[in-house]
Protein backbone atom coordinates (compact mmCIF):
# COMPACT_ATOMS: atom_id res chain seq x y z
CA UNK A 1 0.00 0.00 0.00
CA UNK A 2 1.50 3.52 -1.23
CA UNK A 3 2.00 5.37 1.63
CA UNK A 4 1.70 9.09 1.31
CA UNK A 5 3.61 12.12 2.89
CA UNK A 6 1.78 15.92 3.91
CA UNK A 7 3.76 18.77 2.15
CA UNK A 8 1.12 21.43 2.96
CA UNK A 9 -2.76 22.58 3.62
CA UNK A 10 -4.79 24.63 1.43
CA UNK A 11 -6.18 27.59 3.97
CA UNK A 12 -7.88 29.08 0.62
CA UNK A 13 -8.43 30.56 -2.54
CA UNK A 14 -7.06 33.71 -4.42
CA UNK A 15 -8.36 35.18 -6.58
CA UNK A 16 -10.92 34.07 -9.48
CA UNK A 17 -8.96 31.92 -11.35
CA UNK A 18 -9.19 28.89 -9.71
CA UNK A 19 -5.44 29.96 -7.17
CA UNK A 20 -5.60 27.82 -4.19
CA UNK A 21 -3.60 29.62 -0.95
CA UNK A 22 -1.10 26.99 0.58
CA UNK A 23 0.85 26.69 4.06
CA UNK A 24 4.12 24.55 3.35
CA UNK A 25 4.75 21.94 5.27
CA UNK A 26 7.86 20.72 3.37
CA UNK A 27 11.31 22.31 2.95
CA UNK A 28 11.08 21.56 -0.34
CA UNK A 29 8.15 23.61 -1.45
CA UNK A 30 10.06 24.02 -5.16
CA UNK A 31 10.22 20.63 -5.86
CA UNK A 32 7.13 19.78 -4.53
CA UNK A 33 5.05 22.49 -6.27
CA UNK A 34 7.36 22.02 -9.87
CA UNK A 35 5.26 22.29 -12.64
CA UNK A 36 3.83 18.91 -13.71
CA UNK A 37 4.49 17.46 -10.51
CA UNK A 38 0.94 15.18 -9.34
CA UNK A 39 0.28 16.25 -5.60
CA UNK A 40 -2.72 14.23 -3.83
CA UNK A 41 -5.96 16.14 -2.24
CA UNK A 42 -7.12 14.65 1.08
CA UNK A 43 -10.26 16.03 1.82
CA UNK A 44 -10.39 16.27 5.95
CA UNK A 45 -13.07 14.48 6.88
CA UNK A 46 -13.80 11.99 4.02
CA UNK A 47 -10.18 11.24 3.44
CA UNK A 48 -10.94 11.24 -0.13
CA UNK A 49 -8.02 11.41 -1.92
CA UNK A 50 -8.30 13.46 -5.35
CA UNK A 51 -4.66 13.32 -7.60
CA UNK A 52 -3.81 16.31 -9.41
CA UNK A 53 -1.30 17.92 -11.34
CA UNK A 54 0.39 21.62 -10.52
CA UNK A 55 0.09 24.19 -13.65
CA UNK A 56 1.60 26.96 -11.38
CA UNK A 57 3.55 27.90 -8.78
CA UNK A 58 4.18 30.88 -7.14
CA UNK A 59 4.79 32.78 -3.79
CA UNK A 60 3.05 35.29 -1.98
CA UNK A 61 3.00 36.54 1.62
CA UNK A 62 4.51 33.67 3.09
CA UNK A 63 1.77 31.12 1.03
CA UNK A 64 2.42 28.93 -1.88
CA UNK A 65 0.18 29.93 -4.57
CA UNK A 66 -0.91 26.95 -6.74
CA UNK A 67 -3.26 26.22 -10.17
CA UNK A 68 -3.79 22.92 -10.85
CA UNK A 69 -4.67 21.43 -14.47
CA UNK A 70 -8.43 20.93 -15.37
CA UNK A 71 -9.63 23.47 -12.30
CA UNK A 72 -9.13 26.65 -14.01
CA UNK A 73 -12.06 28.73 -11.65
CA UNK A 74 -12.20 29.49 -8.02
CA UNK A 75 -15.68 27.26 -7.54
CA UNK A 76 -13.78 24.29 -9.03
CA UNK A 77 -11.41 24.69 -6.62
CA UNK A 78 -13.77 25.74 -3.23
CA UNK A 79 -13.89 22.56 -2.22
CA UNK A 80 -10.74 21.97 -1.16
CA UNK A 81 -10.52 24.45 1.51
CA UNK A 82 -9.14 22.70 4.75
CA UNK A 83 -7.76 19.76 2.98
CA UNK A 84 -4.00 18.80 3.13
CA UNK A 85 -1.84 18.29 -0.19
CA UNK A 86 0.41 14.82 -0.30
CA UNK A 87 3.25 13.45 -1.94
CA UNK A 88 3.02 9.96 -2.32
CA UNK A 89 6.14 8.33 -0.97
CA UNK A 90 7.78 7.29 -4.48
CA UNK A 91 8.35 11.04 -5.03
CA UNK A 92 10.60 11.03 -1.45
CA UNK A 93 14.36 11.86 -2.82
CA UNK A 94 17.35 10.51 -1.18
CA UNK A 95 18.85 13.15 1.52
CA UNK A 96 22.37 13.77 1.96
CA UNK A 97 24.09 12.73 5.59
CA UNK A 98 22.13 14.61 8.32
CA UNK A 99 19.10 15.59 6.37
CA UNK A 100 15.72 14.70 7.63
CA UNK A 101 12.10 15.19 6.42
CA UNK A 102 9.59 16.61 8.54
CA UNK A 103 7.69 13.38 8.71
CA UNK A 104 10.79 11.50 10.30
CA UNK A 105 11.18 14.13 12.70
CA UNK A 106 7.77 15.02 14.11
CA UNK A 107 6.58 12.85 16.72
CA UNK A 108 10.21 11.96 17.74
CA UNK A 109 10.42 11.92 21.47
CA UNK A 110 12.60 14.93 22.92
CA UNK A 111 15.69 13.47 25.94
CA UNK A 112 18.19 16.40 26.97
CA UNK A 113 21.64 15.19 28.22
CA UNK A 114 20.48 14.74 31.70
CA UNK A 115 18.03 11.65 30.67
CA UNK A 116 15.21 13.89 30.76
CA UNK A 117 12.06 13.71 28.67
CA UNK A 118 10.73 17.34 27.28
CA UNK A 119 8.23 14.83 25.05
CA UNK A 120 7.69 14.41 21.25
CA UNK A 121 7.84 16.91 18.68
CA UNK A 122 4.35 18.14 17.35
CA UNK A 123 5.32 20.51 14.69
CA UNK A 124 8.37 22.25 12.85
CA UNK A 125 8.03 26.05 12.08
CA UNK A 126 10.57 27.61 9.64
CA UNK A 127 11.98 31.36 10.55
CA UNK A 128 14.59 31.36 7.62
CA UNK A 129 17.63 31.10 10.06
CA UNK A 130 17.14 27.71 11.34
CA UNK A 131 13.69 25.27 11.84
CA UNK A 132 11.98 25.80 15.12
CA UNK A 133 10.85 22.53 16.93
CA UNK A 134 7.39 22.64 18.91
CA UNK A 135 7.29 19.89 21.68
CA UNK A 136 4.10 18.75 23.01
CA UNK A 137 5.33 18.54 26.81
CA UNK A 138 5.24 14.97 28.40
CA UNK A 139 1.95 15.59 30.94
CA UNK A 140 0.69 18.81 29.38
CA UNK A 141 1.58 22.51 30.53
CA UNK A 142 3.24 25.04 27.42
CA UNK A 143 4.88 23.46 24.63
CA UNK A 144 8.63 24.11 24.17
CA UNK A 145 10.18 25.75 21.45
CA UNK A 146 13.92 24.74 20.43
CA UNK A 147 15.94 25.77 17.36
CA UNK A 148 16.92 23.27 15.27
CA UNK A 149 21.00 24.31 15.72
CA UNK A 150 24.36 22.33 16.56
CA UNK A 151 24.53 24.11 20.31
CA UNK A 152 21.25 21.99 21.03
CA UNK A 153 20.45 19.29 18.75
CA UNK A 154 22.63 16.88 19.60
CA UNK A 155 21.98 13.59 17.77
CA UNK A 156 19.09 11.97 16.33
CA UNK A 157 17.98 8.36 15.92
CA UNK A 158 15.12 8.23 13.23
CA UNK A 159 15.59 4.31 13.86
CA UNK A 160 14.39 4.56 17.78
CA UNK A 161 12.44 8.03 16.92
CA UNK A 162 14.27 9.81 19.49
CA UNK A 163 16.50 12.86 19.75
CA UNK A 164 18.74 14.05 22.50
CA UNK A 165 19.31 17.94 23.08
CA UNK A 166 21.05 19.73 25.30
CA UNK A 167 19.27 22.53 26.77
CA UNK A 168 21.05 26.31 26.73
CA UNK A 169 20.02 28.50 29.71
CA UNK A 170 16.59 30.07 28.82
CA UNK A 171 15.07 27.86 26.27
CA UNK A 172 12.52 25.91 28.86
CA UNK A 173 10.36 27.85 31.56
């Protein structure tokens, strides 16, 4: 069974011409929305999954701005407000030494140098310097932010999903 990888969410349209309004999810929003390239619909809550094929890419404001061939009008595109966009795992690339995809990293269980557990990463935000990492905290309370940097990250184990960090003075209340 084909399994398939989230590289964004359509949050809405632009414009008339059928536009959809995308938050990235991948750090590889080129490739990913590359002309010709078939991304997968999943509607939220019937999981339908509808294949299409990008006609154009651009940015604005922070969104991925995407047409996709046959849906040339915003009503044939309405629908897929709230739904994510997938890759399907045959379109994965190899990664050089010390590259990770989101998907490998999220939901990785956080262990600083003294053996203790922050808990498992929920989300990755990008700032443009380095990745932000959101942990969920092991028994609730605020979720911690770390930068993804050599100072704290200090290995990671995809095999055993965990990563071990070592905490600089101020990043946990």
């Amino acid at each position: 069974m084909t399994e398939f990888f989230r590289v964004g969410k359509i949050v809405n349209t632009h414009g008339v011409c059928g536009e959809i309004r995308v938050i990235s999810s991948t750090d590889f929003a080129e490739e990913r929305y590359a002309v010709g390239t078939k991304l997968w619909i999943i509607e939220p809550e019937s999981k339908k999954k509808t294949p299409v094929i990008v006609k154009s890419h651009r940015v604005h404001k922070n969104f991925d701005l995407l047409t996709f061939e046959g849906y040339p009008f915003i009503n044939d595109v309405e629908g897929f407000k709230g739904s994510a966009l997938f890759v399907s795992e045959d379109q994965l690339s190899e990664l050089d030494e010390g590259e990770f995809y989101y998907h490998e990293i999220i939901g990785c269980e956080v262990i600083t140098d003294t053996d203790e557990c922050l808990g498992e990463i929920k989300e990755i935000i990008e700032t443009g310097a380095n990745d932000v990492w959101v942990i969920r905290r092991e028994g609730g309370g605020k979720d911690i932010l770390i930068p993804y940097i050599e100072d704290v990250v200090k290995e990671i184990d995809i095999d055993a999903r965990k990563i071990y960090v070592h905490l600089l003075e101020g990043l946990v209340e």
